[in-house]
PDB file of N, CA and C in Angstrom:
ATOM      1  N   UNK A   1      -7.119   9.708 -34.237  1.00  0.00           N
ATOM      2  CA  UNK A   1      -6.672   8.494 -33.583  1.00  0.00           C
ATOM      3  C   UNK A   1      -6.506   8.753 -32.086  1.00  0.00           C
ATOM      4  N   UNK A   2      -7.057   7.941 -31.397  1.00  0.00           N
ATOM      5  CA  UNK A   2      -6.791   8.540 -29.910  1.00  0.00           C
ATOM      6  C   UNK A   2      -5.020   7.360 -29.265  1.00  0.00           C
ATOM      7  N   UNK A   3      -5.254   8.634 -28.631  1.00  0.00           N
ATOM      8  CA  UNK A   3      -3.541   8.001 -27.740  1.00  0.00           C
ATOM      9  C   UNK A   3      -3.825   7.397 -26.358  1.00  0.00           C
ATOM     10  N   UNK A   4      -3.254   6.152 -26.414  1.00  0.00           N
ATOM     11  CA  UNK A   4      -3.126   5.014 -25.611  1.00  0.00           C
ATOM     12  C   UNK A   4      -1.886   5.158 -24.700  1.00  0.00           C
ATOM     13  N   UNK A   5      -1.799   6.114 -23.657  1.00  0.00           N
ATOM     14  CA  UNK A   5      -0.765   6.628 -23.013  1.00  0.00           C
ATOM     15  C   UNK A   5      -1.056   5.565 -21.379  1.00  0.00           C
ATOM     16  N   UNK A   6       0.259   4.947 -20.819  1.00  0.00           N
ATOM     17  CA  UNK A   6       0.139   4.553 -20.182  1.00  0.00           C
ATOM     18  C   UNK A   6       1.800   4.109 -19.161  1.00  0.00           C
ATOM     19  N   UNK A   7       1.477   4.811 -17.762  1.00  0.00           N
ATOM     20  CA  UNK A   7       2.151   5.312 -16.625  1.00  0.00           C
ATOM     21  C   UNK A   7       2.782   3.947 -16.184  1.00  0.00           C
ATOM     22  N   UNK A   8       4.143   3.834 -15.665  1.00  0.00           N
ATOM     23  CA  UNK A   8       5.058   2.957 -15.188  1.00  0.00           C
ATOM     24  C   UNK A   8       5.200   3.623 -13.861  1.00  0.00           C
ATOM     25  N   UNK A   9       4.283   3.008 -13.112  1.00  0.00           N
ATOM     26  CA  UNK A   9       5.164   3.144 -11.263  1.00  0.00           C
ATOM     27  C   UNK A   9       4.704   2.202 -10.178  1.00  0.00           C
ATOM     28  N   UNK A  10       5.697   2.655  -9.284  1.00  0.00           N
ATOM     29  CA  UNK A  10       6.121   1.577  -8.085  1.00  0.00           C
ATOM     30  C   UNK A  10       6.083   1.738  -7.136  1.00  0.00           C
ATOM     31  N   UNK A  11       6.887   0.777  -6.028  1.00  0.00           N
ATOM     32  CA  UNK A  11       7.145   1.242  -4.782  1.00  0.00           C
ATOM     33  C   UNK A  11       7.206   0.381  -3.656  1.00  0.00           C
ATOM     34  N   UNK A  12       7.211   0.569  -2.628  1.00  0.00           N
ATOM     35  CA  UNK A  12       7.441  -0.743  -1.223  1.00  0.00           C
ATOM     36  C   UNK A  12       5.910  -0.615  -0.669  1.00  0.00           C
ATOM     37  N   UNK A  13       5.268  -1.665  -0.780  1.00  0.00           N
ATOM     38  CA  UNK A  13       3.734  -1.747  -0.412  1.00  0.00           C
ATOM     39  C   UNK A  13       3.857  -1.745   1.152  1.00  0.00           C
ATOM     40  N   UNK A  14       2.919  -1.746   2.209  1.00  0.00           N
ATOM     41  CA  UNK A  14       2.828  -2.222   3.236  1.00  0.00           C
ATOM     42  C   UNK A  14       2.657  -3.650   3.784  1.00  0.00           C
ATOM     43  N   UNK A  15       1.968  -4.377   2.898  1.00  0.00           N
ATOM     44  CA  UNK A  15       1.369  -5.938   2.651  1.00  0.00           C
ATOM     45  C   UNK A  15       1.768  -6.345   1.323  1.00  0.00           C
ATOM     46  N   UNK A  16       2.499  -7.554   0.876  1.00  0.00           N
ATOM     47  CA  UNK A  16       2.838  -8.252  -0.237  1.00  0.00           C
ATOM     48  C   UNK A  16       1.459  -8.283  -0.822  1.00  0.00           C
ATOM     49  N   UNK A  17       0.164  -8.580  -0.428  1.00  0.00           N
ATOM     50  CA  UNK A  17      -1.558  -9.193  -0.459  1.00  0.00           C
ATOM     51  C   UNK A  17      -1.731  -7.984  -0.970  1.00  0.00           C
ATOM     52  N   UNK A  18      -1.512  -6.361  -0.822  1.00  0.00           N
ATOM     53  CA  UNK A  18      -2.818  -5.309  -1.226  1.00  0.00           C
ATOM     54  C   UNK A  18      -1.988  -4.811  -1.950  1.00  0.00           C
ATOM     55  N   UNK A  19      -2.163  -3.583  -2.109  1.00  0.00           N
ATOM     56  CA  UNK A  19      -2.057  -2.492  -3.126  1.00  0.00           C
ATOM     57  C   UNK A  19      -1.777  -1.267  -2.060  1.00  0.00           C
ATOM     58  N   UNK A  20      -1.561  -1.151  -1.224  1.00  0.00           N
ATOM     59  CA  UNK A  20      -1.193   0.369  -0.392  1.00  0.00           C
ATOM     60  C   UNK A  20       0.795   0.400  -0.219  1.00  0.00           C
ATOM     61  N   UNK A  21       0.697   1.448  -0.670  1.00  0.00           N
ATOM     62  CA  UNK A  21       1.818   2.127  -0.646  1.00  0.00           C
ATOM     63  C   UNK A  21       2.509   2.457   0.629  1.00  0.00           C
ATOM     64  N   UNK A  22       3.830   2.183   1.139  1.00  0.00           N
ATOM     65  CA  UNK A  22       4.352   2.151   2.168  1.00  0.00           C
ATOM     66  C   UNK A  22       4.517   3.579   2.862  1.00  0.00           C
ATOM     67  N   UNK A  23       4.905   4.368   1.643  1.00  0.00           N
ATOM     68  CA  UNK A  23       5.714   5.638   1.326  1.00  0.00           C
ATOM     69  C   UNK A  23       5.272   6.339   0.160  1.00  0.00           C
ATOM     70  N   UNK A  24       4.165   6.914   0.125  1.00  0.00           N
ATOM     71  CA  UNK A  24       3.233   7.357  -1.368  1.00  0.00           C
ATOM     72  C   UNK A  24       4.561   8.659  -1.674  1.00  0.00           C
ATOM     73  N   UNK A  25       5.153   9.131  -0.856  1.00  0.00           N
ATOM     74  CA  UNK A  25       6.310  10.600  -1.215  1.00  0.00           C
ATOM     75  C   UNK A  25       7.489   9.480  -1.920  1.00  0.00           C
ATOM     76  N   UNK A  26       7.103   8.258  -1.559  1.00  0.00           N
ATOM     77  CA  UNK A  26       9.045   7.553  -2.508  1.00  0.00           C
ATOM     78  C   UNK A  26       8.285   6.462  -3.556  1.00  0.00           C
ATOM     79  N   UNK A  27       6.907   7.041  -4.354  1.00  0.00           N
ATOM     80  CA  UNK A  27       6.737   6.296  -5.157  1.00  0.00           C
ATOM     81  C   UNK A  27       7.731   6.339  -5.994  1.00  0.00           C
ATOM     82  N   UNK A  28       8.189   5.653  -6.991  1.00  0.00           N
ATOM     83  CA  UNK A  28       9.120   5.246  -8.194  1.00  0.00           C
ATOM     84  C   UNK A  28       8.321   5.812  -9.625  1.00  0.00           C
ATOM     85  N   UNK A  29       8.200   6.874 -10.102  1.00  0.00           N
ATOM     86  CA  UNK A  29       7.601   7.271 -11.616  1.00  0.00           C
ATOM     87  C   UNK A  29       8.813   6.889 -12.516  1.00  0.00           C
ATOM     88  N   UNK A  30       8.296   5.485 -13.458  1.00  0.00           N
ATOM     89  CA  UNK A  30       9.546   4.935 -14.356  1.00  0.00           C
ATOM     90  C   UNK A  30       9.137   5.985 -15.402  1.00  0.00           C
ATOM     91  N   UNK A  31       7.994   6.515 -15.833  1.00  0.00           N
ATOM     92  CA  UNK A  31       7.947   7.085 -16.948  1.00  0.00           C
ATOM     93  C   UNK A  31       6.163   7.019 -17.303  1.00  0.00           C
ATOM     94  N   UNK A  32       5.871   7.994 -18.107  1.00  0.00           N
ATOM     95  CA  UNK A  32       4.788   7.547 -19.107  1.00  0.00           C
ATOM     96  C   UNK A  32       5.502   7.273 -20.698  1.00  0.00           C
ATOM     97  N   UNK A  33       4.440   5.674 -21.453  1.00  0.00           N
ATOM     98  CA  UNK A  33       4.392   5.897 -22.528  1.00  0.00           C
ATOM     99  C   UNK A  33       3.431   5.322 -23.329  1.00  0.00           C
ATOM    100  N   UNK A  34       3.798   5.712 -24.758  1.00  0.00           N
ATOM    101  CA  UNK A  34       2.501   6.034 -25.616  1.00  0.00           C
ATOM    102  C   UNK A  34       1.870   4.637 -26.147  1.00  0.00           C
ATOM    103  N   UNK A  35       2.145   3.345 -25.686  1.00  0.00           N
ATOM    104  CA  UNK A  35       1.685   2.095 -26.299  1.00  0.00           C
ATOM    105  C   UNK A  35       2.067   1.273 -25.186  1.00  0.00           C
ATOM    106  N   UNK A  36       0.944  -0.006 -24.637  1.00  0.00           N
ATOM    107  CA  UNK A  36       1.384  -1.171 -23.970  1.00  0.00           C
ATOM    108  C   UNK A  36       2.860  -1.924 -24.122  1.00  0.00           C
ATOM    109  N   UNK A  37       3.109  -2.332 -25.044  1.00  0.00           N
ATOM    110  CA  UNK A  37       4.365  -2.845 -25.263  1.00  0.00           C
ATOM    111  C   UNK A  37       5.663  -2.042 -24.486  1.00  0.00           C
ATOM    112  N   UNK A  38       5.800  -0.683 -25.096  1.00  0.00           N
ATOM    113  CA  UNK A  38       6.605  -0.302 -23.956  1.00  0.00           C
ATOM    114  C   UNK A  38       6.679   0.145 -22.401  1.00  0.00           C
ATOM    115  N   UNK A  39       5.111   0.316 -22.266  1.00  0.00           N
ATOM    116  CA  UNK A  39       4.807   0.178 -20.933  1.00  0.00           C
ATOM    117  C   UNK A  39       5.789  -1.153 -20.259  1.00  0.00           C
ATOM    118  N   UNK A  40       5.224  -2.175 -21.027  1.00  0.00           N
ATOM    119  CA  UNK A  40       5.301  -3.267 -20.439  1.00  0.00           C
ATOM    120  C   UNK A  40       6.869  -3.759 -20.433  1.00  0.00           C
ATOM    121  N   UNK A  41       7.380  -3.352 -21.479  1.00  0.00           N
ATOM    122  CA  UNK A  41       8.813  -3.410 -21.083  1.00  0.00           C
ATOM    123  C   UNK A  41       9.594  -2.851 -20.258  1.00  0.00           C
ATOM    124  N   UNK A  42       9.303  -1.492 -19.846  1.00  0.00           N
ATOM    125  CA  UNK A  42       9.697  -0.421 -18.540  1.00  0.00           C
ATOM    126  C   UNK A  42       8.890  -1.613 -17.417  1.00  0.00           C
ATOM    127  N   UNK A  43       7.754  -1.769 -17.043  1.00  0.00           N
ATOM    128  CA  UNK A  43       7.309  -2.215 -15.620  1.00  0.00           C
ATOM    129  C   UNK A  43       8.707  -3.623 -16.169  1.00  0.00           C
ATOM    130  N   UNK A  44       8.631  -4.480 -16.535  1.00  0.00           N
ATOM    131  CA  UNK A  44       9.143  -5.765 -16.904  1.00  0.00           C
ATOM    132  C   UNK A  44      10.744  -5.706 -16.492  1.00  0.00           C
ATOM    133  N   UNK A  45      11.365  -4.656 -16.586  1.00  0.00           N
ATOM    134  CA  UNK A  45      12.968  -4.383 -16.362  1.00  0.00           C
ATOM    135  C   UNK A  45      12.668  -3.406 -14.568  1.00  0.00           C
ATOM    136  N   UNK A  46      11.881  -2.885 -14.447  1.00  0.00           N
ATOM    137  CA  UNK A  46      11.859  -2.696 -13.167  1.00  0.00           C
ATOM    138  C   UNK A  46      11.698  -3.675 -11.947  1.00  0.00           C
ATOM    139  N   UNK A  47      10.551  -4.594 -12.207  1.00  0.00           N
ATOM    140  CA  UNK A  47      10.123  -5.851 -11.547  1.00  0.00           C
ATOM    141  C   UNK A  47      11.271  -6.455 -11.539  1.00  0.00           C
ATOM    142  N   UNK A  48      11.844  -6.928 -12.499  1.00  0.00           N
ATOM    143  CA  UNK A  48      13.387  -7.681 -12.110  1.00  0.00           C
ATOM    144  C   UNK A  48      14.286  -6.795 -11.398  1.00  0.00           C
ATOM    145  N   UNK A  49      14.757  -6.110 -11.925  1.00  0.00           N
ATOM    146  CA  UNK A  49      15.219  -5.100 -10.949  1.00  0.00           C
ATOM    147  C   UNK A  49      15.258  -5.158  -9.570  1.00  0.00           C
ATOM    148  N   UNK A  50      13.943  -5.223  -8.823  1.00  0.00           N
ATOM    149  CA  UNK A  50      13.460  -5.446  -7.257  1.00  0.00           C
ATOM    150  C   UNK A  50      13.168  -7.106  -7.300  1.00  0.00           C
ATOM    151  N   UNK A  51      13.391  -7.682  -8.026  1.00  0.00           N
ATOM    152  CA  UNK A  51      12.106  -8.890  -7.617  1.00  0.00           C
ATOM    153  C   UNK A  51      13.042  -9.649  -6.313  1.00  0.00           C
ATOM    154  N   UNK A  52      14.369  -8.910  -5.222  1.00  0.00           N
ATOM    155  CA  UNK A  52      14.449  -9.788  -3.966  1.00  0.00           C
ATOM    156  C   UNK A  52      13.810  -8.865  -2.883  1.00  0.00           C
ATOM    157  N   UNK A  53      12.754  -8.184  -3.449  1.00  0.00           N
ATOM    158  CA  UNK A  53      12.211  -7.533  -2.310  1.00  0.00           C
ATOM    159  C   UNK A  53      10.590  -7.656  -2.517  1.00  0.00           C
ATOM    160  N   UNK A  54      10.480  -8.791  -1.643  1.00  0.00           N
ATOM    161  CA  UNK A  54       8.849  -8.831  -2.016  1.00  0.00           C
ATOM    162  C   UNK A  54       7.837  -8.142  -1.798  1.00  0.00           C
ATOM    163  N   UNK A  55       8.214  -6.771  -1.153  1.00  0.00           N
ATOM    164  CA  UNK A  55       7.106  -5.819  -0.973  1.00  0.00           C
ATOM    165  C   UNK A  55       7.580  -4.895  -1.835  1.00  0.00           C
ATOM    166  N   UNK A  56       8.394  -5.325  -3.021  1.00  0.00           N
ATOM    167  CA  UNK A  56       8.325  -4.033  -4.206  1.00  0.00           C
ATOM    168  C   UNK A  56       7.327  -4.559  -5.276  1.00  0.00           C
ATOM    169  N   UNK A  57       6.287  -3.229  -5.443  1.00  0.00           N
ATOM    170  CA  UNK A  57       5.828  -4.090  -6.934  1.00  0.00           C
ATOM    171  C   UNK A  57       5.805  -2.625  -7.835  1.00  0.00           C
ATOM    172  N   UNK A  58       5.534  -3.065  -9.045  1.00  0.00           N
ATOM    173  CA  UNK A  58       5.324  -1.695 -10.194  1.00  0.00           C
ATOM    174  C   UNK A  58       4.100  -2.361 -10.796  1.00  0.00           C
ATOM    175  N   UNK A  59       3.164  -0.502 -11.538  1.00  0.00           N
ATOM    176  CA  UNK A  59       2.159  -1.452 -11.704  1.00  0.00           C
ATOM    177  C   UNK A  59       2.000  -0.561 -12.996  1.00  0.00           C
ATOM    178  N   UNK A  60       1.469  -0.788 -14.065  1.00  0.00           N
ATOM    179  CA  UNK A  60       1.036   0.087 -15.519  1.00  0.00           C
ATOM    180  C   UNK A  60      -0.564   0.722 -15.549  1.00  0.00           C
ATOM    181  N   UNK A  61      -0.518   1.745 -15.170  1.00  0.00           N
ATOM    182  CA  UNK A  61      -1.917   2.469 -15.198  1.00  0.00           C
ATOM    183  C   UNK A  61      -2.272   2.753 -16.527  1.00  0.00           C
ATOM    184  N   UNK A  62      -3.285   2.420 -17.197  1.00  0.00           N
ATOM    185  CA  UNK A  62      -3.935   2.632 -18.577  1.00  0.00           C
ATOM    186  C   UNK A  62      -4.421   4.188 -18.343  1.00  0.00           C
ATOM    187  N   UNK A  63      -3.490   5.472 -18.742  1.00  0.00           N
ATOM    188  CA  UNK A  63      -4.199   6.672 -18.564  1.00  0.00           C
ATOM    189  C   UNK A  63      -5.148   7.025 -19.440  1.00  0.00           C
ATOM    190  N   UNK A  64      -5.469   6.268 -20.906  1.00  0.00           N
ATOM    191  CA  UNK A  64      -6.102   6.945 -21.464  1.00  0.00           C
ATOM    192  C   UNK A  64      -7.697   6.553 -21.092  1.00  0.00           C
ATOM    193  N   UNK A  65      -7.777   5.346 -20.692  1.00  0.00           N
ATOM    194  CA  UNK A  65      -8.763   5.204 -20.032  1.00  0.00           C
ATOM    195  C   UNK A  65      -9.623   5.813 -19.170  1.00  0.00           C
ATOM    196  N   UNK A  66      -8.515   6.978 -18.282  1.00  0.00           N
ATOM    197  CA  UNK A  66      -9.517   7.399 -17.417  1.00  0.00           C
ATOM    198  C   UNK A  66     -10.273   8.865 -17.866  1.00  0.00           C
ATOM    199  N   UNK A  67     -10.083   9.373 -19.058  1.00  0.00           N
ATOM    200  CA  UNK A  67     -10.797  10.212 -20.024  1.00  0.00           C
ATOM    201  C   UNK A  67     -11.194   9.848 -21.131  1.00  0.00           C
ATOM    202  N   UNK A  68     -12.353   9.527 -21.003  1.00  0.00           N
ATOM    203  CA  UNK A  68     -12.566   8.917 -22.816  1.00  0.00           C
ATOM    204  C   UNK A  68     -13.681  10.141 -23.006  1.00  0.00           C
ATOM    205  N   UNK A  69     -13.555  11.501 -24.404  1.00  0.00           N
ATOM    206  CA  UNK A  69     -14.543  12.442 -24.148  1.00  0.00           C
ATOM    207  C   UNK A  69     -16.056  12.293 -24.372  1.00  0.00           C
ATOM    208  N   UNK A  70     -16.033  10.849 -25.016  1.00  0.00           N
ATOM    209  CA  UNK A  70     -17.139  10.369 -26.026  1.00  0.00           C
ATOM    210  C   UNK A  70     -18.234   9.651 -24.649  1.00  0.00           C
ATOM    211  N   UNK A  71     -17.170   9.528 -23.651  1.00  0.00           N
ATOM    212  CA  UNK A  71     -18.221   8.490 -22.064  1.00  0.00           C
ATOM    213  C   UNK A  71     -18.893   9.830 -21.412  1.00  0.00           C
ATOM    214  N   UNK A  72     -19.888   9.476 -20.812  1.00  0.00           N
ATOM    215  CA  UNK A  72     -20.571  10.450 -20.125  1.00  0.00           C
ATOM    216  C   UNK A  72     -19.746  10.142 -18.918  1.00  0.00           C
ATOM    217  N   UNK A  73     -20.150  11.362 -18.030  1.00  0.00           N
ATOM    218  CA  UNK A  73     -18.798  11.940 -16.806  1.00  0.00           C
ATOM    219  C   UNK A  73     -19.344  10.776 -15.437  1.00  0.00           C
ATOM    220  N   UNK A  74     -18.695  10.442 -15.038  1.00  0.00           N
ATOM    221  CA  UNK A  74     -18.865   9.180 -14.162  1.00  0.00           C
ATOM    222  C   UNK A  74     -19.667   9.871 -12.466  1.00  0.00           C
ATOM    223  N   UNK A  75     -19.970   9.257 -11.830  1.00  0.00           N
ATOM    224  CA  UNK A  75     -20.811  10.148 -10.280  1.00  0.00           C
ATOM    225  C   UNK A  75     -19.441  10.242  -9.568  1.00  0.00           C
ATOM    226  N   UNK A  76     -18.286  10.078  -9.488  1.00  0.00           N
ATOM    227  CA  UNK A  76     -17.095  10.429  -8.544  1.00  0.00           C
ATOM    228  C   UNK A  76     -16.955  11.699  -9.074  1.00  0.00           C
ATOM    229  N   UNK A  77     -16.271  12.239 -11.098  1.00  0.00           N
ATOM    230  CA  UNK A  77     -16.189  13.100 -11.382  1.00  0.00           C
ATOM    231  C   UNK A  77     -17.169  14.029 -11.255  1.00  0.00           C
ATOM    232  N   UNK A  78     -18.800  14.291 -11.000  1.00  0.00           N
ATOM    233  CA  UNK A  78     -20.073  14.853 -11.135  1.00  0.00           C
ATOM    234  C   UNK A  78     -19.881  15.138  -9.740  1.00  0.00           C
ATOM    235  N   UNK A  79     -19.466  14.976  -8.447  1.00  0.00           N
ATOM    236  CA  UNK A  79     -19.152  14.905  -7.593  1.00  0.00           C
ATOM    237  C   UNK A  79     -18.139  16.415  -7.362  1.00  0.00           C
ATOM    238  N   UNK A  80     -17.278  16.051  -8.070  1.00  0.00           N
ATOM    239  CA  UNK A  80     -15.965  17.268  -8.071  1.00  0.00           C
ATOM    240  C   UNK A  80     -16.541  18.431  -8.630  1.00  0.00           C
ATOM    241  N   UNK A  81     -17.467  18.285  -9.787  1.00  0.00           N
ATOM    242  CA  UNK A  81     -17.998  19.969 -10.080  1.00  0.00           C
ATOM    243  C   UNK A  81     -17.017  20.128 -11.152  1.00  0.00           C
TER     244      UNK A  81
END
């Protein structure tokens, strides 16, 4: 059975609009875990948490996604060697 592991983190963006990190050294790691649902309940209690600061966001990275052994190795990884 493969594991569906997936990362809770955050932080003060530079722009409400993108995705860049203000302060990549004061990201927020809420946790990894092993199923969406509780992902989604960790990002879900964090977001409230901040939601009077509109340049905080948290976001759920799907880790298992970014190794699947069965996909052939992508040209970024073929790249690294």
């Amino acid at each position: 059975m493969t594991q569906r592991l997936h990362l809770v983190f955050g932080g003060e963006l530079v722009d409400p609009t993108k995705s860049t990190f203000k302060d990549v050294d004061d990201i927020h790691i809420v946790g990894m875990f092993p199923d969406y649902a509780t992902a989604y309940n960790a990002w879900k209690a964090e977001a409230q948490r901040t939601v009077d600061n509109a340049h905080m966001r948290y976001f759920i990275a799907h880790i298992h996604r970014l190794r699947d052994e069965e996909t052939a190795a992508s040209a970024t990884e073929e790249l690294g060697g």
